[in-house]
C-alpha atoms as a PDB file:
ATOM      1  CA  UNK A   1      -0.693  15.592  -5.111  1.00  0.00           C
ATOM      2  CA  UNK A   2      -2.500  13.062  -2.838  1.00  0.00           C
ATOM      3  CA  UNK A   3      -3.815  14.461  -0.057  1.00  0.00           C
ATOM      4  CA  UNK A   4      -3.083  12.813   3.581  1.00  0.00           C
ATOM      5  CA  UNK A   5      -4.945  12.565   7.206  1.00  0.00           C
ATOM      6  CA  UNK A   6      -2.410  10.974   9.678  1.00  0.00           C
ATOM      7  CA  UNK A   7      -4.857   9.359  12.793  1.00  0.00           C
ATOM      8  CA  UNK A   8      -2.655   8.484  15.578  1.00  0.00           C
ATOM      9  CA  UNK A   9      -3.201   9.364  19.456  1.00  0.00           C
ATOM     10  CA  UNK A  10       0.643   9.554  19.800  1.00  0.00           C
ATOM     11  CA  UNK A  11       1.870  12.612  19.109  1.00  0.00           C
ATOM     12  CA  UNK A  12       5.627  12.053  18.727  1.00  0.00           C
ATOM     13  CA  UNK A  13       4.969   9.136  16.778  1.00  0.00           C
ATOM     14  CA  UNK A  14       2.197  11.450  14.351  1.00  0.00           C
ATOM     15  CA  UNK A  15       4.365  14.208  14.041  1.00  0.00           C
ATOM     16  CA  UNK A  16       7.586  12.190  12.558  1.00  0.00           C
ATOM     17  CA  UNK A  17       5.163   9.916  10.486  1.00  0.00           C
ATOM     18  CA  UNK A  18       3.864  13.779   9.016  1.00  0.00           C
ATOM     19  CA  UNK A  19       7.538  14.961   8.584  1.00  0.00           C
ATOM     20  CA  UNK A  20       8.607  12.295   6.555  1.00  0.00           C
ATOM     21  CA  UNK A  21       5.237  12.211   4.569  1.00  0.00           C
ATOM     22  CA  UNK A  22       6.317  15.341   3.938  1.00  0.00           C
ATOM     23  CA  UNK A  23       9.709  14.679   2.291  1.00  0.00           C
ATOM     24  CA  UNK A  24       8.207  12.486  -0.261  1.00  0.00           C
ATOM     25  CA  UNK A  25       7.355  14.063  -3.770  1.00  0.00           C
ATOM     26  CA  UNK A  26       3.736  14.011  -4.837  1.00  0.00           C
ATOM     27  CA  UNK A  27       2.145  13.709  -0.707  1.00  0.00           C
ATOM     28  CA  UNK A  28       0.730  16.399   0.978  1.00  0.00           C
ATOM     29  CA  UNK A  29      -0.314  16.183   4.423  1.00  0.00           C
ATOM     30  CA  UNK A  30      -3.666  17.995   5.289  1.00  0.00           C
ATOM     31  CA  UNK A  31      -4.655  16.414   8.721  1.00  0.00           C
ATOM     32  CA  UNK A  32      -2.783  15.713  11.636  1.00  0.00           C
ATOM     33  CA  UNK A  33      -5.642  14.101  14.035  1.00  0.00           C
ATOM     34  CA  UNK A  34      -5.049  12.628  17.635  1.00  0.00           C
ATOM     35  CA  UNK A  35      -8.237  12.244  18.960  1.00  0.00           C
ATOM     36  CA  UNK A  36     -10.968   9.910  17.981  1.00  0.00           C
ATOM     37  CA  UNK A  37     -13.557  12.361  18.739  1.00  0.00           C
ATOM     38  CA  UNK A  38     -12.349  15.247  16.083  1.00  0.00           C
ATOM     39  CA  UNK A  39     -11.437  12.337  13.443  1.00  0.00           C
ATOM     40  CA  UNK A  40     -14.179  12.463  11.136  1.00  0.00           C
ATOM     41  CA  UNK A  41     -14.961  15.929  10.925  1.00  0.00           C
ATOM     42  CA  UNK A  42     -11.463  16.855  10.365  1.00  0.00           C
ATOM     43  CA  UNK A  43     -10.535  14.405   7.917  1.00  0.00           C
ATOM     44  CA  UNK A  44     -14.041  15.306   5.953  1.00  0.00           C
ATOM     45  CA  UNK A  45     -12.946  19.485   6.081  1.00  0.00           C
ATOM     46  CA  UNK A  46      -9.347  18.914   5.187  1.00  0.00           C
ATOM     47  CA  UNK A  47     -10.494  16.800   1.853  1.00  0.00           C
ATOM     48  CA  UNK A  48      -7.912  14.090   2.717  1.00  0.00           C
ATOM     49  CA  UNK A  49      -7.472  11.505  -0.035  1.00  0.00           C
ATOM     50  CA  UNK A  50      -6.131   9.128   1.637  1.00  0.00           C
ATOM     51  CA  UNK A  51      -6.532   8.618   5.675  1.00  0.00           C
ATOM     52  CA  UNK A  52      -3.637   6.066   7.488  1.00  0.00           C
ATOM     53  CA  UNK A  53      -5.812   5.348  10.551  1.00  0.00           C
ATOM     54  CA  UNK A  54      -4.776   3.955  13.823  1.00  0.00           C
ATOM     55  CA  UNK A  55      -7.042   1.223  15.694  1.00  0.00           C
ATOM     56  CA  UNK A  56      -5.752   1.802  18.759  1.00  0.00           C
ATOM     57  CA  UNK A  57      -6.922   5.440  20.505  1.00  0.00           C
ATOM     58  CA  UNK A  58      -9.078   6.324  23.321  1.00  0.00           C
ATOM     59  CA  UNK A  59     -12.852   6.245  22.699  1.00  0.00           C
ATOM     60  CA  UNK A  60     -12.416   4.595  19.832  1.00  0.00           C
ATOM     61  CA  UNK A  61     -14.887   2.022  17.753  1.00  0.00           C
ATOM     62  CA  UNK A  62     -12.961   1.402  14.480  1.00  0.00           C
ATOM     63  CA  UNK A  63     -15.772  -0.237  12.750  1.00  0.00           C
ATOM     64  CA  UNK A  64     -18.267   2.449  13.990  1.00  0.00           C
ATOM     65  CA  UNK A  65     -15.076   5.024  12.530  1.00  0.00           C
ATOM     66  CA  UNK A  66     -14.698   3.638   9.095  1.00  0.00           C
ATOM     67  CA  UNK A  67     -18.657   3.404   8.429  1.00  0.00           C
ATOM     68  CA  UNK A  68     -18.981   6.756   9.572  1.00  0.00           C
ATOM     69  CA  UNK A  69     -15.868   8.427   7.507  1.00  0.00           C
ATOM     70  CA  UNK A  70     -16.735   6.508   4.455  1.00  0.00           C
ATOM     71  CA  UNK A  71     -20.521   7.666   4.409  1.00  0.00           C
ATOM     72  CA  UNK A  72     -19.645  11.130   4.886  1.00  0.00           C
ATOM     73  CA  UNK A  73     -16.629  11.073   1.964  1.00  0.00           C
ATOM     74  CA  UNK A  74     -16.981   7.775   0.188  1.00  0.00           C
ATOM     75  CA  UNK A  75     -14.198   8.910  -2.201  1.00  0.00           C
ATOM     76  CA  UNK A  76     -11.500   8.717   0.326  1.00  0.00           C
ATOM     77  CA  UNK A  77      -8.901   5.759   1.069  1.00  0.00           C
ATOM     78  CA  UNK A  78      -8.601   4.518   4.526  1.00  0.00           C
ATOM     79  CA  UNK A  79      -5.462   2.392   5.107  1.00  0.00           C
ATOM     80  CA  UNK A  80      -4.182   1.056   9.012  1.00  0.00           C
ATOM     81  CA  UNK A  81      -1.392   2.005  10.121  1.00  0.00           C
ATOM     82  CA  UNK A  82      -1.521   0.234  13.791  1.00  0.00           C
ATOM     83  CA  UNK A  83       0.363  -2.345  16.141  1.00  0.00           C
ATOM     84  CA  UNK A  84      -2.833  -3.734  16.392  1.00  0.00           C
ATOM     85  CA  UNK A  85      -2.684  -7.457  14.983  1.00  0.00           C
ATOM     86  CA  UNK A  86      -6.546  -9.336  15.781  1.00  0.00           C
ATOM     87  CA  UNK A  87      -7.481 -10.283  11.986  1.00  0.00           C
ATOM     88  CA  UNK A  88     -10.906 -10.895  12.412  1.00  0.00           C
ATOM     89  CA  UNK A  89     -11.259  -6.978  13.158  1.00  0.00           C
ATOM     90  CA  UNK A  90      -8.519  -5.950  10.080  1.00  0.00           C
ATOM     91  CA  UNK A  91     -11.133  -8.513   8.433  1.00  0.00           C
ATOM     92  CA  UNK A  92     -14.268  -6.705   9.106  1.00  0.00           C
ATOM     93  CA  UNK A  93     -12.685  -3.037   8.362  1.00  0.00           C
ATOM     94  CA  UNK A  94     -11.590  -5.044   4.950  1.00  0.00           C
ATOM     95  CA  UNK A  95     -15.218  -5.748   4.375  1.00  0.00           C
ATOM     96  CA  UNK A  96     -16.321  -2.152   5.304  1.00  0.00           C
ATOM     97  CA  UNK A  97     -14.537  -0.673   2.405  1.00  0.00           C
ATOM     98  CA  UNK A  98     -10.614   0.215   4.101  1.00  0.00           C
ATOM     99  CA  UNK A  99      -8.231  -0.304   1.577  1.00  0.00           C
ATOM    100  CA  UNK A 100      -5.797  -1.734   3.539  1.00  0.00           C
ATOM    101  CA  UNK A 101      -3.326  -2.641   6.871  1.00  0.00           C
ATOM    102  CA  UNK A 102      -0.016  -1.936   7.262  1.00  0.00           C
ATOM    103  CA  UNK A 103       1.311  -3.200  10.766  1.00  0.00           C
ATOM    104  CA  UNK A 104       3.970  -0.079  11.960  1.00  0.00           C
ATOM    105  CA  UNK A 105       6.776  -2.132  11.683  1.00  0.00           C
ATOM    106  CA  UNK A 106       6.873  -1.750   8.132  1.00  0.00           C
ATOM    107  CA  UNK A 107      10.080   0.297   5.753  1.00  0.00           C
ATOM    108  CA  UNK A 108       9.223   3.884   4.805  1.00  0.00           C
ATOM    109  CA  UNK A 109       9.468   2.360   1.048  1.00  0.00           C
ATOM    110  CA  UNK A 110       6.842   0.547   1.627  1.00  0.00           C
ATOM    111  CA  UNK A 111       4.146   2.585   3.574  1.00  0.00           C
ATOM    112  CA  UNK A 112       4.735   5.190  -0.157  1.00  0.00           C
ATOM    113  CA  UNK A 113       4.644   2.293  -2.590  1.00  0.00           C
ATOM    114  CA  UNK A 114       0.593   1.637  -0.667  1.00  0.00           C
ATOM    115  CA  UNK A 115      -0.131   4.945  -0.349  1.00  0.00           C
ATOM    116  CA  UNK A 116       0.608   5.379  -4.381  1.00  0.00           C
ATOM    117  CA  UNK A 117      -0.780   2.313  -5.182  1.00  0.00           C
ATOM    118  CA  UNK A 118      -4.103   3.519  -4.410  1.00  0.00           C
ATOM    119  CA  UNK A 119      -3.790   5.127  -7.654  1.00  0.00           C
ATOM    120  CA  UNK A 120      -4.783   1.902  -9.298  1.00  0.00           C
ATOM    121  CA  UNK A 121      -8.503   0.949  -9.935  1.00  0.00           C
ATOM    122  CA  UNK A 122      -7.933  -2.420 -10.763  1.00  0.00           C
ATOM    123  CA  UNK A 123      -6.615  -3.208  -7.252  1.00  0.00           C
ATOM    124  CA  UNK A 124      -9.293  -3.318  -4.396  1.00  0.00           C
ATOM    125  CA  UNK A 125      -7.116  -4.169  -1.550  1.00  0.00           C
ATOM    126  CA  UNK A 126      -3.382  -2.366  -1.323  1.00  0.00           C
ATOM    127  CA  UNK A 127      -2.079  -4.997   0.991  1.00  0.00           C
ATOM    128  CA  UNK A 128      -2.159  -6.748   3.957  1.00  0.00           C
ATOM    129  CA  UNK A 129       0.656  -7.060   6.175  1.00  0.00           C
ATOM    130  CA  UNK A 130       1.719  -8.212   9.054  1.00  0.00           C
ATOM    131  CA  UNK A 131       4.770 -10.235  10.926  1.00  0.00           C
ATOM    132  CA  UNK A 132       2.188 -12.844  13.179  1.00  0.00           C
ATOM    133  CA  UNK A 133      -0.084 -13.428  10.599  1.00  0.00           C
ATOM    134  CA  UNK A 134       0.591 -16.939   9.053  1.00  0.00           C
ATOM    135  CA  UNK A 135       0.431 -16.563   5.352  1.00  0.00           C
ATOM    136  CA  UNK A 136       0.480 -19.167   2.821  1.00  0.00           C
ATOM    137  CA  UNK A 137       4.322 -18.540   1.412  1.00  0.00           C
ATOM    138  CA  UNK A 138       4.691 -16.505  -1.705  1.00  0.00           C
ATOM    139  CA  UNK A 139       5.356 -18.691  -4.742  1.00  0.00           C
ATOM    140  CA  UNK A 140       6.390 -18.166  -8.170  1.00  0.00           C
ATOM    141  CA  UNK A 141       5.175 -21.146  -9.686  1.00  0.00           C
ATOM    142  CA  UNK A 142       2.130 -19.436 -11.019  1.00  0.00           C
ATOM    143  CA  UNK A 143       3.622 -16.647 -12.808  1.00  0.00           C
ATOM    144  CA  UNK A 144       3.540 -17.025 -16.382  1.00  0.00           C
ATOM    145  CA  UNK A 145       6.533 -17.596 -18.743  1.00  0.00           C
ATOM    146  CA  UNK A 146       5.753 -13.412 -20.030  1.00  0.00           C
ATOM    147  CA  UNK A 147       5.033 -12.748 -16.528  1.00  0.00           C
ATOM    148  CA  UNK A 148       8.700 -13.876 -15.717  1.00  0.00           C
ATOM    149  CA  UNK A 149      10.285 -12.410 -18.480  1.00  0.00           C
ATOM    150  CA  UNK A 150       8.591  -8.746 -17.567  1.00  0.00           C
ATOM    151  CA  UNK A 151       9.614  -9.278 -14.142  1.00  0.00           C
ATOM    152  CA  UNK A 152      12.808 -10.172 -15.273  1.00  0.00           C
ATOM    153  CA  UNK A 153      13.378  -6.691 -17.344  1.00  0.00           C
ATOM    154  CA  UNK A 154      12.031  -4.712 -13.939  1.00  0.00           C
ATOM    155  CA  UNK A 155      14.811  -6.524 -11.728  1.00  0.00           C
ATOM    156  CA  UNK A 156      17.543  -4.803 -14.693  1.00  0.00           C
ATOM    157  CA  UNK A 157      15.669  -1.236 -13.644  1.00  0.00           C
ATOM    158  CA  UNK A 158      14.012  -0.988 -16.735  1.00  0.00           C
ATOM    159  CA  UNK A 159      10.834   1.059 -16.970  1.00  0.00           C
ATOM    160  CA  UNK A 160       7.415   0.099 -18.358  1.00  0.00           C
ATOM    161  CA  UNK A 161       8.216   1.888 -21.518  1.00  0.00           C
ATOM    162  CA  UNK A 162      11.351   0.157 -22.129  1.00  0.00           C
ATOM    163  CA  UNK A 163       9.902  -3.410 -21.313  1.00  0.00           C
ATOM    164  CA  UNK A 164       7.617  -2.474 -24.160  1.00  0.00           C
ATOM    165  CA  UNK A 165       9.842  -1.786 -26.668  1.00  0.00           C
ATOM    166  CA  UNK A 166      12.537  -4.542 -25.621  1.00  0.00           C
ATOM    167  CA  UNK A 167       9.426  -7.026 -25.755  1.00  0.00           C
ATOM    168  CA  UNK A 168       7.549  -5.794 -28.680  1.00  0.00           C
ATOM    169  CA  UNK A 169       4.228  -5.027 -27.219  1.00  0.00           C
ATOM    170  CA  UNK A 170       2.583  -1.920 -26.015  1.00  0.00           C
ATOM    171  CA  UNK A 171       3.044  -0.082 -22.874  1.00  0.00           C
ATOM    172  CA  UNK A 172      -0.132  -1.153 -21.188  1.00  0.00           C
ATOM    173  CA  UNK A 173       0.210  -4.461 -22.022  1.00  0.00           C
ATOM    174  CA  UNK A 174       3.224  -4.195 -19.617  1.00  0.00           C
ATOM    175  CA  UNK A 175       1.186  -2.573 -16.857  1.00  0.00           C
ATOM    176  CA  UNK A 176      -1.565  -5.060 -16.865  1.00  0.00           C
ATOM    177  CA  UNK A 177       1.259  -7.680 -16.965  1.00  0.00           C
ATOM    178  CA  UNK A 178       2.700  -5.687 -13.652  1.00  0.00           C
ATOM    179  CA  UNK A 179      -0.591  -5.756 -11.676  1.00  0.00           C
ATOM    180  CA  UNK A 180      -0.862  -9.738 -12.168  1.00  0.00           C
ATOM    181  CA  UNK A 181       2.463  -9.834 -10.804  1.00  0.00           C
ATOM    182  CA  UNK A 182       1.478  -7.583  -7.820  1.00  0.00           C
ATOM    183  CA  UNK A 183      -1.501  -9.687  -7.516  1.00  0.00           C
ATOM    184  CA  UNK A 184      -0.233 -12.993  -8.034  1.00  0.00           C
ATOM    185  CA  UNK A 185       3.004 -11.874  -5.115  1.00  0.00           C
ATOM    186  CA  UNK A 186       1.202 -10.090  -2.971  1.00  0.00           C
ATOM    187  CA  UNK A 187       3.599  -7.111  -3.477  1.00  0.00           C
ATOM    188  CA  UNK A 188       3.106  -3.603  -3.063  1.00  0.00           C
ATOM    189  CA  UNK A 189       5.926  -2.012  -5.369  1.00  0.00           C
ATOM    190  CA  UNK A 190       8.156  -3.382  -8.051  1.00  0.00           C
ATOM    191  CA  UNK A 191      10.898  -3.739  -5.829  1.00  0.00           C
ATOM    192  CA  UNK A 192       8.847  -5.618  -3.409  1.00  0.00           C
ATOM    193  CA  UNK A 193       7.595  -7.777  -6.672  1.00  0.00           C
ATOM    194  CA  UNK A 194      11.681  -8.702  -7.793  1.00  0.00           C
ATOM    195  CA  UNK A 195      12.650  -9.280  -4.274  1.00  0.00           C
ATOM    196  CA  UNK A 196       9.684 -11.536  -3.578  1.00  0.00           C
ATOM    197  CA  UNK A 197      10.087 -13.388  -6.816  1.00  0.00           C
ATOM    198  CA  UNK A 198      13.852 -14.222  -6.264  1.00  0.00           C
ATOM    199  CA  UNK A 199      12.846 -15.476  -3.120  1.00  0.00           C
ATOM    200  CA  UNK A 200      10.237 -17.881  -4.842  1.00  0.00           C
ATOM    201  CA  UNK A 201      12.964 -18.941  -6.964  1.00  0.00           C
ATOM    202  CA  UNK A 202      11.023 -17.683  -9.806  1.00  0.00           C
ATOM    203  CA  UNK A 203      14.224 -15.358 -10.771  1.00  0.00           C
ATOM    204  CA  UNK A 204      18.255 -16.455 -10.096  1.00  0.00           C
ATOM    205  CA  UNK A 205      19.171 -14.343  -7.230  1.00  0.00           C
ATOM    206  CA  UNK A 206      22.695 -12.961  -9.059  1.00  0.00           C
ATOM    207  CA  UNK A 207      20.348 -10.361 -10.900  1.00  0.00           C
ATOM    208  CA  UNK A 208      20.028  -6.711 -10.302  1.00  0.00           C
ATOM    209  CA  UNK A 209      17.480  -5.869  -7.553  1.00  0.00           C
ATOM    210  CA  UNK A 210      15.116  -2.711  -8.979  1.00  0.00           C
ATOM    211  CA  UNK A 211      15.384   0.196  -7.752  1.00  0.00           C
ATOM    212  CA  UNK A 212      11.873   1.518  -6.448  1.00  0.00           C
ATOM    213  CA  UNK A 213      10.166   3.793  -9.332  1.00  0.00           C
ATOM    214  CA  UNK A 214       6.670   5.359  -8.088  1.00  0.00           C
END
């Protein structure tokens, strides 16, 4: 199970975050925390794993936040969940150690495919989104000709195991294909990775979109 502090003044807006945490298999929320004041010690007693952190509260210093929180439970995954769009401040809490931002506009699919992919060591940052940053666009062009064909097999739903054996090679060969890909597309679940490569032209569109597998 990973464990979950929701950090949001709102409490409407908390609450229905917490329910549909809820419904998803594998998350367990432990802290539901409006106030800036309680934040740390709350999040430190309920042994949250990961902690989806808004900027925007009363009395609240993010930066001061995040040192604090990460000193007293270094172990612990702080992602933003906020409206809040200045990028030299998601910047700095970058450089602090938070794991990522996720601007509250974004799918339900994709708020689980972060929080999950803080399972994976090899990837420092989970991502970084938001609609009025300007991004360079996402490009296929430097995926390799394996990388394609992997990426291929994922957009017919197959899993890593089965991309494996229809490729010959072994399974983790396939995963450290997949983070590349993630890497290279800036995505945040396989779906997100097919969708993002059609886009880039880097797979015909008339293929099978993947179904999300966590």
């Amino acid at each position: 199970m990973i464990r979950i502090a929701v950090v949001d003044d709102h409490h409407l807006l908390r609450e229905a975050l917490c329910d549909l945490l809820r419904a998803q298999p594998g998350l367990e929320v432990v802290a539901s925390v409006g106030s800036a004041r309680s934040l740390v010690p709350t999040v430190v007693a309920a042994g949250a794993d990961v902690v989806l952190l808004d900027l925007e509260m009363p009395e609240h210093d993010p930066r001061h936040t995040v040192r604090e929180l990460l000193a007293r439970a270094p172990a612990t995954h702080v992602v933003i969940l906020s409206m809040h769009d200045d990028s030299a401040l998601v910047s700095d809490l970058l450089s602090l150690g938070v794991r990522g931002y996720l601007h509250k506009t974004v799918d339900m699919v994709t708020l689980v495919a972060a929080i999950r992919g803080l399972r994976d060591p090899d990837r420092t940052t989970v991502v970084v989104s938001s609609p009025n940053w300007h991004r360079p666009p996402t490009t296929g062009s430097t995926l390799t000709p394996r990388e394609v064909e992997v990426l291929r097999l994922v957009s017919e739903a197959m899993s890593n195991r089965e991309i494996a054996r229809s490729l010959d090679i072994t399974e983790g060969t396939v995963k450290r294909h997949m983070r590349n890909i993630f890497e290279k597309l800036d995505a945040v679940s396989r779906i997100d990775a097919v969708n993002k490569a059609v886009e880039a032209g880097a797979l015909p569109s008339h293929r099978k979109k993947a179904e999300p597998r966590f």
